[in-house]
PDB file of N, CA and C in Angstrom:
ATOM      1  N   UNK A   1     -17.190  14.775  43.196  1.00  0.00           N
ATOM      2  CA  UNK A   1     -17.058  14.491  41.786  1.00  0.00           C
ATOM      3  C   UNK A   1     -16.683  13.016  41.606  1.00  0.00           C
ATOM      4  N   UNK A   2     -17.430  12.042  40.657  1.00  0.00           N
ATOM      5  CA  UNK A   2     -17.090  11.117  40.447  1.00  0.00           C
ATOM      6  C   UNK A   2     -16.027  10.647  39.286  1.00  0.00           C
ATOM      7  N   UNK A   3     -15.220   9.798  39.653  1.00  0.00           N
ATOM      8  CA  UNK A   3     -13.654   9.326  39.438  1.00  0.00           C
ATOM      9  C   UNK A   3     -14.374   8.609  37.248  1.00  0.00           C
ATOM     10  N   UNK A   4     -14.074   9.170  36.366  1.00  0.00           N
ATOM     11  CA  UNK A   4     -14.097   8.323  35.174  1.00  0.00           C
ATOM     12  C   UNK A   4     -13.139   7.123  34.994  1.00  0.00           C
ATOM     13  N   UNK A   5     -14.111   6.362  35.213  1.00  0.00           N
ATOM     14  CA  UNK A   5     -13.901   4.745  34.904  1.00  0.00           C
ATOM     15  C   UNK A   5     -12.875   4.716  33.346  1.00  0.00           C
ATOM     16  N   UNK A   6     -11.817   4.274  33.341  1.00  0.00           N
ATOM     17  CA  UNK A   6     -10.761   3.515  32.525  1.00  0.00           C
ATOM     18  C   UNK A   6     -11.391   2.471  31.744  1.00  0.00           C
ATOM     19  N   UNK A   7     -10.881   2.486  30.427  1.00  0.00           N
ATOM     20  CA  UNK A   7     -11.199   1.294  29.515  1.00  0.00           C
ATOM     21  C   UNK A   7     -10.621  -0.063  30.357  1.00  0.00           C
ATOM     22  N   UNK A   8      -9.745  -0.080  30.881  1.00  0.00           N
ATOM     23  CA  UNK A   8      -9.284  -1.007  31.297  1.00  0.00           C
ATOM     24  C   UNK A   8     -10.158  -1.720  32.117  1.00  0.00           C
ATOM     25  N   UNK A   9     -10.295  -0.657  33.488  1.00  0.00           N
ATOM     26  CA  UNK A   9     -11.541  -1.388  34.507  1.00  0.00           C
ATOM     27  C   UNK A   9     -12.921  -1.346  34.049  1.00  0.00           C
ATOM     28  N   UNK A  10     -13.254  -0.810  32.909  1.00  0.00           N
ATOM     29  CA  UNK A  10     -14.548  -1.114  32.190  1.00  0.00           C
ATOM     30  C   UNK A  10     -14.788  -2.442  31.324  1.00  0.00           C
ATOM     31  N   UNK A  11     -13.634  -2.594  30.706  1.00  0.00           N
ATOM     32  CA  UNK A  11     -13.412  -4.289  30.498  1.00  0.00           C
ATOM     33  C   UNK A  11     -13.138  -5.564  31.655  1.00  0.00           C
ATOM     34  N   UNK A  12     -12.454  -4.777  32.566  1.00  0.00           N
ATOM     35  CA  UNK A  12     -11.917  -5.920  33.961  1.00  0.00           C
ATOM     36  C   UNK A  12     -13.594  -6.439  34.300  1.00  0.00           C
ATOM     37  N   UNK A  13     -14.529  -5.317  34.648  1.00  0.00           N
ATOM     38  CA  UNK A  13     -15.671  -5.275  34.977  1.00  0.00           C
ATOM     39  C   UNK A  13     -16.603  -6.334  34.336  1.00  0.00           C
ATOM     40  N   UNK A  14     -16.468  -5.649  33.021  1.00  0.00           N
ATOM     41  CA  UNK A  14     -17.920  -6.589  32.263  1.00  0.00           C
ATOM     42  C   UNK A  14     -17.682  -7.729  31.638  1.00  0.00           C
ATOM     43  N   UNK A  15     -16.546  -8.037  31.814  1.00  0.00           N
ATOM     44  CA  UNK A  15     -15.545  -9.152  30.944  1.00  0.00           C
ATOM     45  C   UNK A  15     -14.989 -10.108  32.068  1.00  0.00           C
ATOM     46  N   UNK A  16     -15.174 -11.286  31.603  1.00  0.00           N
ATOM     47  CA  UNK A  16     -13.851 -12.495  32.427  1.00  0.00           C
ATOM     48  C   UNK A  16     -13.263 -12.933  31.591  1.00  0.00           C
ATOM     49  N   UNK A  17     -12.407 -12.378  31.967  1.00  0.00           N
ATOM     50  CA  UNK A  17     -10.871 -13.235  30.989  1.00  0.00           C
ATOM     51  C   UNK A  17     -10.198 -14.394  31.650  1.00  0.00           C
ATOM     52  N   UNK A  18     -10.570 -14.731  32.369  1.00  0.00           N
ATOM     53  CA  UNK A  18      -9.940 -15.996  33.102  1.00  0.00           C
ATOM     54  C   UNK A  18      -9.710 -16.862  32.002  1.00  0.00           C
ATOM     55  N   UNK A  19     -10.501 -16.969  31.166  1.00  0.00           N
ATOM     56  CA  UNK A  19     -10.426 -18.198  30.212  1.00  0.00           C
ATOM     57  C   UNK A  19      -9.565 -17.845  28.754  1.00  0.00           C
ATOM     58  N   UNK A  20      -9.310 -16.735  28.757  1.00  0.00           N
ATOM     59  CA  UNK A  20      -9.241 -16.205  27.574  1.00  0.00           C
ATOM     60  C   UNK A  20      -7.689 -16.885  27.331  1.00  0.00           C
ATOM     61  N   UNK A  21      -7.873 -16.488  25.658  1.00  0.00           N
ATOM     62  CA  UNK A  21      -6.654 -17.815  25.075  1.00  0.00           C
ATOM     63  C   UNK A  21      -5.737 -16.628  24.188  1.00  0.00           C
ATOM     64  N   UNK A  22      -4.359 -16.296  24.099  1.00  0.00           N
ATOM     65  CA  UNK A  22      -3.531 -15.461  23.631  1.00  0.00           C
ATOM     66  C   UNK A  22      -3.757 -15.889  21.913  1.00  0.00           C
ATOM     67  N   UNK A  23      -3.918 -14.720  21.105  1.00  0.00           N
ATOM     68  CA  UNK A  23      -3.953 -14.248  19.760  1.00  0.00           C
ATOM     69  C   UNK A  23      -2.429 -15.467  19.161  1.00  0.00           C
ATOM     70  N   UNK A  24      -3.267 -16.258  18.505  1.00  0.00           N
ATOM     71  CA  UNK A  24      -2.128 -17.352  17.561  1.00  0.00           C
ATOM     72  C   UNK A  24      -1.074 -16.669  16.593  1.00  0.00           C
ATOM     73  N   UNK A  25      -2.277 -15.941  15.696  1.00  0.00           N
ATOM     74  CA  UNK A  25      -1.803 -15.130  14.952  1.00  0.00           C
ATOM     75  C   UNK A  25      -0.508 -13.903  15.096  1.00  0.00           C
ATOM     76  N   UNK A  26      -1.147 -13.334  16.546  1.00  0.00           N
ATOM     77  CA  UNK A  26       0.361 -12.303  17.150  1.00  0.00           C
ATOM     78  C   UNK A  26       1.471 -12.250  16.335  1.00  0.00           C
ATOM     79  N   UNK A  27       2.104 -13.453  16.121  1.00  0.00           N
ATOM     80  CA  UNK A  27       3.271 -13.504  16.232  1.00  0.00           C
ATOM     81  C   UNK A  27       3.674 -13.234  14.234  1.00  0.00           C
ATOM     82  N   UNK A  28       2.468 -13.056  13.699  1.00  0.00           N
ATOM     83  CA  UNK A  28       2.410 -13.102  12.389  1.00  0.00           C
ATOM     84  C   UNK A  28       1.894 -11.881  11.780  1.00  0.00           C
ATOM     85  N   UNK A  29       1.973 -10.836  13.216  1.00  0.00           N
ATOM     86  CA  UNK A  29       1.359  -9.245  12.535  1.00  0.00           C
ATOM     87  C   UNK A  29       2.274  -8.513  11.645  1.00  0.00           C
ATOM     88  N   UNK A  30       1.834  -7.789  10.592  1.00  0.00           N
ATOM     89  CA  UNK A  30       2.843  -7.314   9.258  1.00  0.00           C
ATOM     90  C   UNK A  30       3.707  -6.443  10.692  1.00  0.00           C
ATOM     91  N   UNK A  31       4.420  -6.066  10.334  1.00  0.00           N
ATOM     92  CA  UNK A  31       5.643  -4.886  10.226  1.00  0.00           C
ATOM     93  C   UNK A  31       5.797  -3.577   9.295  1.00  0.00           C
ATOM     94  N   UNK A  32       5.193  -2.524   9.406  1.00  0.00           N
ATOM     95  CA  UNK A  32       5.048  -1.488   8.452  1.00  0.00           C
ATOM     96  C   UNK A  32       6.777  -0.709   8.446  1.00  0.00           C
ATOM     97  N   UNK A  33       7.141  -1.073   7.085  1.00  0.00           N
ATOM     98  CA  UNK A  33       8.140  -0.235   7.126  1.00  0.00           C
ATOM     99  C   UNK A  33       8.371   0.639   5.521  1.00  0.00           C
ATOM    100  N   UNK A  34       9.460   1.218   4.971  1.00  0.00           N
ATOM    101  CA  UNK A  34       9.162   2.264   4.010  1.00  0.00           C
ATOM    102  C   UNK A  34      10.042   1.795   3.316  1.00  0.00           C
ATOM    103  N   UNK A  35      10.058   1.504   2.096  1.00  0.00           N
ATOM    104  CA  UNK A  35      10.853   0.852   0.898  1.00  0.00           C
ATOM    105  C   UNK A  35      10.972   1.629  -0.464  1.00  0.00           C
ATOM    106  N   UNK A  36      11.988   1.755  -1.375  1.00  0.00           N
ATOM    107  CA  UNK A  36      12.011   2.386  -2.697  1.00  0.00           C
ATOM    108  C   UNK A  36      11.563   1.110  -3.693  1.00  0.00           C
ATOM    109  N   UNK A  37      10.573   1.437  -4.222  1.00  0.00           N
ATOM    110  CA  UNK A  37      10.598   0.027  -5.323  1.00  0.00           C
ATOM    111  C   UNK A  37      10.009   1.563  -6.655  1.00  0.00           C
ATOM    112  N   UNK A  38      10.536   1.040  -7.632  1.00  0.00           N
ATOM    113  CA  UNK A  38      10.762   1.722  -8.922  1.00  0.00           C
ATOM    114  C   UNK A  38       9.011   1.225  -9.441  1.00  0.00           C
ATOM    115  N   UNK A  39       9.141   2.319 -10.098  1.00  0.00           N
ATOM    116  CA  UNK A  39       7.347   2.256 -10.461  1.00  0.00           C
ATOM    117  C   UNK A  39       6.637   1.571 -11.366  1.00  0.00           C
ATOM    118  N   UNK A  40       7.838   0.723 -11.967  1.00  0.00           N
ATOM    119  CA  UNK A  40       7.457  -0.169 -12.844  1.00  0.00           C
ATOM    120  C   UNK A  40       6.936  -1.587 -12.066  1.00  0.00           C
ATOM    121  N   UNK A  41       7.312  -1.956 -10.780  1.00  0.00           N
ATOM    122  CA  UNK A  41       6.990  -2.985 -10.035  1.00  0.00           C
ATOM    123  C   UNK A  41       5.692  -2.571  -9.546  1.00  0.00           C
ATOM    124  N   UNK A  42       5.361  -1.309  -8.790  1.00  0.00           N
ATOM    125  CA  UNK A  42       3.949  -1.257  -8.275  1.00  0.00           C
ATOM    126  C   UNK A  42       3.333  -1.588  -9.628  1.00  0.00           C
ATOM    127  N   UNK A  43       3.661  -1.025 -10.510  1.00  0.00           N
ATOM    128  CA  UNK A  43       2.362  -1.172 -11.881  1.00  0.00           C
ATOM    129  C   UNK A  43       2.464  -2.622 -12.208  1.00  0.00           C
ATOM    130  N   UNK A  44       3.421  -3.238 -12.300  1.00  0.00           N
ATOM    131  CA  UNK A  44       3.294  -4.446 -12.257  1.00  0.00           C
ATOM    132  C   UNK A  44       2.478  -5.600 -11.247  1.00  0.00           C
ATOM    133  N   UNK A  45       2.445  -5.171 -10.103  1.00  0.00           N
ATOM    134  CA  UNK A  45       1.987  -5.702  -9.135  1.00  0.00           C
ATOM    135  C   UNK A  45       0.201  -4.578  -8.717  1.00  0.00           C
ATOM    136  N   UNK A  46       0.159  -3.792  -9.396  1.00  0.00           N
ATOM    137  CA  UNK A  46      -1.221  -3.309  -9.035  1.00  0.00           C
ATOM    138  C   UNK A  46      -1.722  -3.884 -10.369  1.00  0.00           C
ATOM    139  N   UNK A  47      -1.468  -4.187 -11.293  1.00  0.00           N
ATOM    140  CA  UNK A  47      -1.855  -5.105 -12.611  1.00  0.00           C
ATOM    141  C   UNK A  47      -2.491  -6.288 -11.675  1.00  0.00           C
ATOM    142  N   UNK A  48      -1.326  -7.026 -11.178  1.00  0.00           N
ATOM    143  CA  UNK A  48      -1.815  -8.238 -10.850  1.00  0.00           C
ATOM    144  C   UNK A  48      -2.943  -8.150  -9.308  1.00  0.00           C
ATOM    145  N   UNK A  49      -2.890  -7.000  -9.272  1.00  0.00           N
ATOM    146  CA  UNK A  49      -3.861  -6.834  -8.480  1.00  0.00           C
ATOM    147  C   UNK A  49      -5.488  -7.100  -8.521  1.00  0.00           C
ATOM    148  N   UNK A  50      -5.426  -6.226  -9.727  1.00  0.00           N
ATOM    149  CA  UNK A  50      -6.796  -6.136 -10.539  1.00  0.00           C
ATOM    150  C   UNK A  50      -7.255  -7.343 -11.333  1.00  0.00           C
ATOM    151  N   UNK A  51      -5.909  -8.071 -11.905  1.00  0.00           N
ATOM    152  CA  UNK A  51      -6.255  -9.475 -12.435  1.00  0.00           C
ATOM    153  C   UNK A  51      -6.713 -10.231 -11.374  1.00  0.00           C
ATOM    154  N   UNK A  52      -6.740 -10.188  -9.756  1.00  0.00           N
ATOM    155  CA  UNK A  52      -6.804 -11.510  -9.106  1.00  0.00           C
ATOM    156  C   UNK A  52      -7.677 -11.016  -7.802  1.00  0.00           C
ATOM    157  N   UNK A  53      -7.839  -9.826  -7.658  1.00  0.00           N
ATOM    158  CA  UNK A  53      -8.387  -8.796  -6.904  1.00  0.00           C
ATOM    159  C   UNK A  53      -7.848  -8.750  -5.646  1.00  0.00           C
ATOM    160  N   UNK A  54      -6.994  -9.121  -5.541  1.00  0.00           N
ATOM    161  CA  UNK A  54      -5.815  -8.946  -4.415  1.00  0.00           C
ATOM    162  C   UNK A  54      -5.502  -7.615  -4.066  1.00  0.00           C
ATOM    163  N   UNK A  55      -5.233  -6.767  -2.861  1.00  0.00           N
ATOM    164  CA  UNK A  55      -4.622  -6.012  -2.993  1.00  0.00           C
ATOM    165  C   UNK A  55      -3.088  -6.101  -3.261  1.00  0.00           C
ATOM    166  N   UNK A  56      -2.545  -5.303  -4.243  1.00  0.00           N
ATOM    167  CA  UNK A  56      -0.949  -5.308  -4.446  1.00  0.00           C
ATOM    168  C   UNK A  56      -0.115  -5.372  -3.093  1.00  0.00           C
ATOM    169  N   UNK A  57      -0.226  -4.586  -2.249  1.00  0.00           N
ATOM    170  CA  UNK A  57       0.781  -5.056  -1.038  1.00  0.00           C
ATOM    171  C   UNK A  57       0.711  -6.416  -0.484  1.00  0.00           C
ATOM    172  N   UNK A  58      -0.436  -6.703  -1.150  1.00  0.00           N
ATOM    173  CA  UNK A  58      -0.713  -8.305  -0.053  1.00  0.00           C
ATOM    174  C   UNK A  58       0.100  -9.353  -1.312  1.00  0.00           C
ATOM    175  N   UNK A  59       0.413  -9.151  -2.352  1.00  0.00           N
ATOM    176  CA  UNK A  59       0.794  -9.471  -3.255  1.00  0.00           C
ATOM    177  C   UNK A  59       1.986  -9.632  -3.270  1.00  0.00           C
ATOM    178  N   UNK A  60       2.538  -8.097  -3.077  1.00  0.00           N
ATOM    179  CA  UNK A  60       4.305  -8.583  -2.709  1.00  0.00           C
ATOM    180  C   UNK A  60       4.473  -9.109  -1.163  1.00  0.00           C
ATOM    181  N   UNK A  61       3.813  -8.747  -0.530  1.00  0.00           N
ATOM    182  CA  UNK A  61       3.980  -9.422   0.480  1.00  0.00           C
ATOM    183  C   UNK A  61       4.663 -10.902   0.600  1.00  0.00           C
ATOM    184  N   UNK A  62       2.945 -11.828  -0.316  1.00  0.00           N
ATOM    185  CA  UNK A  62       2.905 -13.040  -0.421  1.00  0.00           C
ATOM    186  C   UNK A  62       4.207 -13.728  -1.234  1.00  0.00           C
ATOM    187  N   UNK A  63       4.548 -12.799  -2.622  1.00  0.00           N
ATOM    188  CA  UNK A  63       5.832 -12.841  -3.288  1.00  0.00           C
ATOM    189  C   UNK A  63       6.806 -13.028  -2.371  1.00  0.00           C
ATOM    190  N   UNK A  64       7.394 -12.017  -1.705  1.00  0.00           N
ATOM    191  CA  UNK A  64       8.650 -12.267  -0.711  1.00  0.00           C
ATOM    192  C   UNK A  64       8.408 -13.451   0.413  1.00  0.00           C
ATOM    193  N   UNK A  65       6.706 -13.785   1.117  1.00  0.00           N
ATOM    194  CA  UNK A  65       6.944 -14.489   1.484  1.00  0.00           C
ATOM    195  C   UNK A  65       7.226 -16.033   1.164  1.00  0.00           C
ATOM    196  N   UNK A  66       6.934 -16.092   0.017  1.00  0.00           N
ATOM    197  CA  UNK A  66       7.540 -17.216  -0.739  1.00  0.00           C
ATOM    198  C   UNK A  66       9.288 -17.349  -1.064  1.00  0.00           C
ATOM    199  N   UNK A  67       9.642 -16.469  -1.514  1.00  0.00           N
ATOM    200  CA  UNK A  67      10.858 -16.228  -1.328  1.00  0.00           C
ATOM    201  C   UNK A  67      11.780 -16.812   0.040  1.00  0.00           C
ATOM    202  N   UNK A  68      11.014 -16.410   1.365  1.00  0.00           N
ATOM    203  CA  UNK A  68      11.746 -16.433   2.357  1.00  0.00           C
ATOM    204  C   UNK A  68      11.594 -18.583   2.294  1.00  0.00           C
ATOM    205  N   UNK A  69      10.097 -18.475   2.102  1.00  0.00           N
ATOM    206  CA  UNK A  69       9.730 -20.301   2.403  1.00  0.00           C
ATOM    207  C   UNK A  69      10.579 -21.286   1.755  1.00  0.00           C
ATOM    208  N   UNK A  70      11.090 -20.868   0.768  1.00  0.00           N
ATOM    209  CA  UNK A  70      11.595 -21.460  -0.472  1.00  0.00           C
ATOM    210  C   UNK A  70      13.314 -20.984  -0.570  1.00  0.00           C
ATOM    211  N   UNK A  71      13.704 -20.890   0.537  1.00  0.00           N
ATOM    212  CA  UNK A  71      15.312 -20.277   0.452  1.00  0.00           C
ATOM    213  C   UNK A  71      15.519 -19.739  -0.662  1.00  0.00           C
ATOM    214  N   UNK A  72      14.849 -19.090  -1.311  1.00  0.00           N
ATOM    215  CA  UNK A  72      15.449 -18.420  -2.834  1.00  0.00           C
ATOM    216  C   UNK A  72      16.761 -17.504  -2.614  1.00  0.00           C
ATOM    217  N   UNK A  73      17.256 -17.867  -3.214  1.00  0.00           N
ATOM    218  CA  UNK A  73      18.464 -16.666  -3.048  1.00  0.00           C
ATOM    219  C   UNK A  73      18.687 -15.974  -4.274  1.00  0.00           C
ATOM    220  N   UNK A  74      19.495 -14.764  -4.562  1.00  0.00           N
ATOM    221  CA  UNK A  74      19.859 -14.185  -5.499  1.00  0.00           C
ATOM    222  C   UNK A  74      21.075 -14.034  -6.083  1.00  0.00           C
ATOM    223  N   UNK A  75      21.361 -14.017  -7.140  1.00  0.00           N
ATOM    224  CA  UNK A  75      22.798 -14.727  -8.075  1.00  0.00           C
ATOM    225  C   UNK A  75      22.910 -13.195  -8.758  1.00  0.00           C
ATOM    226  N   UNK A  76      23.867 -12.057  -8.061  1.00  0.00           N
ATOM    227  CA  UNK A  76      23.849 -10.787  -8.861  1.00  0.00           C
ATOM    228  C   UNK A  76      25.305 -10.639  -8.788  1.00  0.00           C
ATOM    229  N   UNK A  77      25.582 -10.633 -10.688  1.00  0.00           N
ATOM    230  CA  UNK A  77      26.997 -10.118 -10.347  1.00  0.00           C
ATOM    231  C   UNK A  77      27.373  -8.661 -10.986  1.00  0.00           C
ATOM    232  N   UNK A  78      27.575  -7.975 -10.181  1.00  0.00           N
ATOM    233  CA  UNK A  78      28.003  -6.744 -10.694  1.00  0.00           C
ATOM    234  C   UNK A  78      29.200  -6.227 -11.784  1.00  0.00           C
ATOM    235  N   UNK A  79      29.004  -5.377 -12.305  1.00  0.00           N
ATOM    236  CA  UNK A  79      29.836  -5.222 -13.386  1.00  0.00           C
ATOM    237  C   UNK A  79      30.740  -4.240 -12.892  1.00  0.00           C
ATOM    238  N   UNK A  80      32.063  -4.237 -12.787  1.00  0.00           N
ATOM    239  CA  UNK A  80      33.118  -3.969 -12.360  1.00  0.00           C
ATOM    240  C   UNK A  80      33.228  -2.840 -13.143  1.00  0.00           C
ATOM    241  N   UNK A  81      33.395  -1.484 -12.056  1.00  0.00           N
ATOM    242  CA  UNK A  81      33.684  -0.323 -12.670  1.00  0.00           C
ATOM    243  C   UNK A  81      34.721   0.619 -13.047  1.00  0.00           C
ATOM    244  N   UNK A  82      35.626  -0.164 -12.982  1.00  0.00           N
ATOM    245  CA  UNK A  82      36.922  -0.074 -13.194  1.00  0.00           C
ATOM    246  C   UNK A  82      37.774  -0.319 -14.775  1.00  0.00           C
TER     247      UNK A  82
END
């Protein structure tokens, strides 16, 4: 019976990677994680979706990542419940 060949040694095979150059981008792949945002922001942001044809996640995305570029910080003062 013959042994089924691996993706791996099926690429080692037909492929030379000797030259090959590491993904730039890598280091810039999203992060999927799970967030509460109130439903007035998706509608807000699937609005601006349709205005610009963006998808909305790529939207807040781009939002926060501006945020991070731009040191924005946030000024919240809570109202004392006491």
């Amino acid at each position: 019976m013959k042994k089924k060949e691996t993706d791996s040694e099926y690429l080692n095979k037909e492929f030379n990677f000797d030259k090959a150059i590491k993904n730039p981008y890598a280091k810039e792949l999203k992060k999927q994680i799970t967030i509460k945002v109130s439903p007035s922001v998706i509608d807000y942001f699937k609005e601006e979706a349709v205005r610009t044809g963006i998808p909305y996640q790529t939207l807040i995305n781009m939002y926060l990542t501006d945020c991070v570029k731009n040191h924005r910080t946030i000024d919240i003062k809570w109202k004392d419940a006491s």
